[in-house]
Each structure stands twice: as structure tokens, then as C-alpha cells.
N, C-alpha and C. Protein backbone atom coordinates (compact mmCIF):
# COMPACT_ATOMS: atom_id res chain seq x y z
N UNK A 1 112.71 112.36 101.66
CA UNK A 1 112.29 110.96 101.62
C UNK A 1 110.97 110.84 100.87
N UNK A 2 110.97 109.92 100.17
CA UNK A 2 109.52 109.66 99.52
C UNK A 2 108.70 108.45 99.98
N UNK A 3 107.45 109.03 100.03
CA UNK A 3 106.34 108.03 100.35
C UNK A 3 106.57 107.16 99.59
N UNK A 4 106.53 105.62 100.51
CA UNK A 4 106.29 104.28 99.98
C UNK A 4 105.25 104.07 99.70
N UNK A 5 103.96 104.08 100.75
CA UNK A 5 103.06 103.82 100.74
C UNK A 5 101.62 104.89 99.84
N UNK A 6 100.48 104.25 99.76
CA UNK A 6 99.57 105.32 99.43
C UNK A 6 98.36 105.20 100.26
N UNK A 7 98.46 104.58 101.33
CA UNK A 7 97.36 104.02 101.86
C UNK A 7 96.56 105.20 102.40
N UNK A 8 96.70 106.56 102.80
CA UNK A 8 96.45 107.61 103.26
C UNK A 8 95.51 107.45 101.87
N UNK A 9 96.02 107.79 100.37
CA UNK A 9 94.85 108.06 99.55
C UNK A 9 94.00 107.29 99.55
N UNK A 10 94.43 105.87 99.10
CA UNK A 10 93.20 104.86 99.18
C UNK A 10 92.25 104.54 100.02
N UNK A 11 92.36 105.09 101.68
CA UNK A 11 91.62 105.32 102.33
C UNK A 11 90.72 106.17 102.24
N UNK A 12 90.99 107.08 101.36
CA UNK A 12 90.26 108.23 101.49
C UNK A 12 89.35 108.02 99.90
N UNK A 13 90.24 107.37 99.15
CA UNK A 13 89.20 107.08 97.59
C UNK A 13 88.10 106.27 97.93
N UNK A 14 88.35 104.89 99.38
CA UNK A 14 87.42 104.11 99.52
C UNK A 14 86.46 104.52 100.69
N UNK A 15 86.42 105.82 101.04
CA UNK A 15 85.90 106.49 101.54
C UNK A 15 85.66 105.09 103.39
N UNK A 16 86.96 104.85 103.70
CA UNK A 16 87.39 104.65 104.88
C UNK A 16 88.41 105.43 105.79
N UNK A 17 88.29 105.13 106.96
CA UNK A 17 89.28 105.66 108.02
C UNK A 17 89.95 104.79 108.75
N UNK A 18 91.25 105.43 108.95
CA UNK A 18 92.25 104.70 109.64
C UNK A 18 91.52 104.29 110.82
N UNK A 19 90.93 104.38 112.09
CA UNK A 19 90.28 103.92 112.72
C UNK A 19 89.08 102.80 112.32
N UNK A 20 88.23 102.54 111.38
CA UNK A 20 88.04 101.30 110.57
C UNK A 20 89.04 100.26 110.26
N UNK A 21 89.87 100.94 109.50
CA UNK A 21 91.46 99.72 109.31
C UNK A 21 91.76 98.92 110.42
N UNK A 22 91.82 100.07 111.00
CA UNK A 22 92.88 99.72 112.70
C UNK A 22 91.59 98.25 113.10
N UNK A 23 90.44 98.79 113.57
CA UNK A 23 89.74 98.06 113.70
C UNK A 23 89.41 96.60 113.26
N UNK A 24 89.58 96.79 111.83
CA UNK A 24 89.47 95.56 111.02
C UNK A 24 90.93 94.48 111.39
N UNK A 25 91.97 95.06 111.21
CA UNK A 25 93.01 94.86 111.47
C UNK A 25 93.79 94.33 112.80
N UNK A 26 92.80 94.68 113.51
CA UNK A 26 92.79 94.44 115.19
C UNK A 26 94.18 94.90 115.38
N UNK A 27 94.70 96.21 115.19
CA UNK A 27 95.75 96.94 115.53
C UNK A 27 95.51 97.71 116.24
N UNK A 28 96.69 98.79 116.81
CA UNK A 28 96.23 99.95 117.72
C UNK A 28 95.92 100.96 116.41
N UNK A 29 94.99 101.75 116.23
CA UNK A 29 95.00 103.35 115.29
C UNK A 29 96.56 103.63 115.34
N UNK A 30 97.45 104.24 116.36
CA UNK A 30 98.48 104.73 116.13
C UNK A 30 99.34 104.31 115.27
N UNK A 31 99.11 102.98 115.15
CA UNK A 31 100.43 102.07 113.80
C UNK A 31 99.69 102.87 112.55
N UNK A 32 98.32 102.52 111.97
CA UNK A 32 97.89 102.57 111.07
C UNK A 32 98.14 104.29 110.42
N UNK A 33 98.30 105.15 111.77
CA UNK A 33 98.61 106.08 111.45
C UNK A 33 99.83 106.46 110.55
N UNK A 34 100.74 105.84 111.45
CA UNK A 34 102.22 105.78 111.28
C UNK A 34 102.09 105.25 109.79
N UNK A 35 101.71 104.27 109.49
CA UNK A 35 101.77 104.07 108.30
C UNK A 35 101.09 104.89 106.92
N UNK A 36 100.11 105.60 107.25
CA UNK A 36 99.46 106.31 106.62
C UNK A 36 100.29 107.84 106.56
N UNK A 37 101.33 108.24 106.78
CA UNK A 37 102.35 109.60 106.95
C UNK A 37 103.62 109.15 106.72
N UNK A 38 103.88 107.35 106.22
CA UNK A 38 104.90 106.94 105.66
C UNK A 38 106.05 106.76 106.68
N UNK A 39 105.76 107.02 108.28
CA UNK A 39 107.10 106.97 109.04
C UNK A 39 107.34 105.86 109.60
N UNK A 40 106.16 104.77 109.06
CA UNK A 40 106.30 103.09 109.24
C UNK A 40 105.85 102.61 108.18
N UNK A 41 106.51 101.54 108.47
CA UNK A 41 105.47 100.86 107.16
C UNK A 41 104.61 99.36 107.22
N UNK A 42 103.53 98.64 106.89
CA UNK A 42 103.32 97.59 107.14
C UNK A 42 104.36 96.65 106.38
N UNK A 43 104.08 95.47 107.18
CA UNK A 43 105.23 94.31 106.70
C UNK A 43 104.00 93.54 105.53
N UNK A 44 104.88 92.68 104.18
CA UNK A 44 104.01 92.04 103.55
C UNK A 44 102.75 91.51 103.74
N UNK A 45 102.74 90.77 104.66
CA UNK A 45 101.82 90.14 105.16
C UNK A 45 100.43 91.03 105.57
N UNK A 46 100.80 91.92 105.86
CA UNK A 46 99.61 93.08 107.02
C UNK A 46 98.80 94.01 105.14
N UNK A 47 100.39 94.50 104.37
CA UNK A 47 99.73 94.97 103.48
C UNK A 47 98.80 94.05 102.36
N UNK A 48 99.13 93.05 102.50
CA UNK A 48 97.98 92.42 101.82
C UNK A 48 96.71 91.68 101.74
N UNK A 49 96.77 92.09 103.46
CA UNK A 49 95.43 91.92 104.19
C UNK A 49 94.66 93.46 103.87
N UNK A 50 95.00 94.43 103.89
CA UNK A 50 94.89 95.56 103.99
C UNK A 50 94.36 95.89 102.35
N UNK A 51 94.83 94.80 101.63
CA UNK A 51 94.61 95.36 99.91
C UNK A 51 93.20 94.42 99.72
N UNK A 52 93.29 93.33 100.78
CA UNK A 52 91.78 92.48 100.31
C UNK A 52 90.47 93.29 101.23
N UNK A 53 90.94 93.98 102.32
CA UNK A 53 89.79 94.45 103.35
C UNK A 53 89.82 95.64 101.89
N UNK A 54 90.24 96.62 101.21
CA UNK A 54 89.91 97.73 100.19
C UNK A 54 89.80 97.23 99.44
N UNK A 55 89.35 95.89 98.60
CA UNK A 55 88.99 95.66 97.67
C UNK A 55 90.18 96.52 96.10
N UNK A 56 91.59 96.20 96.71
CA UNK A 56 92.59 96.95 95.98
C UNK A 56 93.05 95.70 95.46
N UNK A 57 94.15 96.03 94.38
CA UNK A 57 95.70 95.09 94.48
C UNK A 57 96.81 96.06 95.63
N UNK A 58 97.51 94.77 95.54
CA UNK A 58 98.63 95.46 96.53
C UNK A 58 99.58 96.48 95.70
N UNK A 59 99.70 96.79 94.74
CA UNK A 59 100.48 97.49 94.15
C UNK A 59 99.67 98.64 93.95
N UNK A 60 98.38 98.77 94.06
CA UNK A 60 97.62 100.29 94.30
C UNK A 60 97.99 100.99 95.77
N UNK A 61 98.74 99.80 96.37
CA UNK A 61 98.78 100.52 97.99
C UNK A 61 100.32 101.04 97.81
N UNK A 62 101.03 101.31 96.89
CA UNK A 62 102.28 101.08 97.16
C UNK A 62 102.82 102.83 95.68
N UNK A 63 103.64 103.14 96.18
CA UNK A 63 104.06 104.36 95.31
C UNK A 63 105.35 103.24 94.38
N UNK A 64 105.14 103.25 92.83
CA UNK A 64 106.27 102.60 92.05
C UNK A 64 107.02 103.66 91.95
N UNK A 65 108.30 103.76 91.68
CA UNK A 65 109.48 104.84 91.27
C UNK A 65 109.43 105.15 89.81
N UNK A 66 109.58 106.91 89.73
CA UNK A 66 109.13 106.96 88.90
C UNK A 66 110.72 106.87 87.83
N UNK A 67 110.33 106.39 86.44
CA UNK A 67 111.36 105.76 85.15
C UNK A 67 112.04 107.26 85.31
């Protein structure tokens, strides 16, 4: 299976932690986890809250397929 998401890197390029997210996010850590190891994923809405708190686009949070 391949990662959807990249949020594991971009957390780590924007030199944040899933426990910050979670926080910001007013989630439990364990989702944010889940989502960060790809075995959940956020729904639209959550990831593009998630792309304005990192100062991203939403398509930096996201793995495109490769041609």
C-alpha cells in the first residue's frame, strides 16, 4: 500500500509535532498519529485546516501518483 499522505514529513520540515497538531486541532494525538503512518486518513475538511496551521498548500500534504 502506498502512503497517501505526507504529513509525517511536513511535520518534521516545519519542525512541528504531532502532539502540537493534535493540540491545535483539538484532536486526540492518537488520530494524528494514525494519520501520520498512513493507516487513517484526515477527511477534506481537517486536511485543510492542517495545510493553513503549516503554512502549506494542501497538495504538499498529499503523495500525487507517480506518471
Amino acid at each position: 500500500m502506498q502512503d497517501i499522505n505526507r504529513l509525517k514529513l511536513v511535520l518534521v520540515e516545519k519542525k512541528r509535532t504531532n502532539k502540537w497538531l493534535s493540540e491545535q486541532l483539538g484532536i486526540n494525538p492518537s488520530t494524528v498519529s494514525k494519520w501520520c503512518t498512513n493507516s487513517s486518513q484526515p477527511d477534506l475538511e481537517t486536511l485543510i485546516k492542517i495545510a493553513s496551521l503549516l503554512e502549506v498548500n494542501v497538495q504538499d500534504l498529499l503523495n500525487t501518483p507517480k506518471a
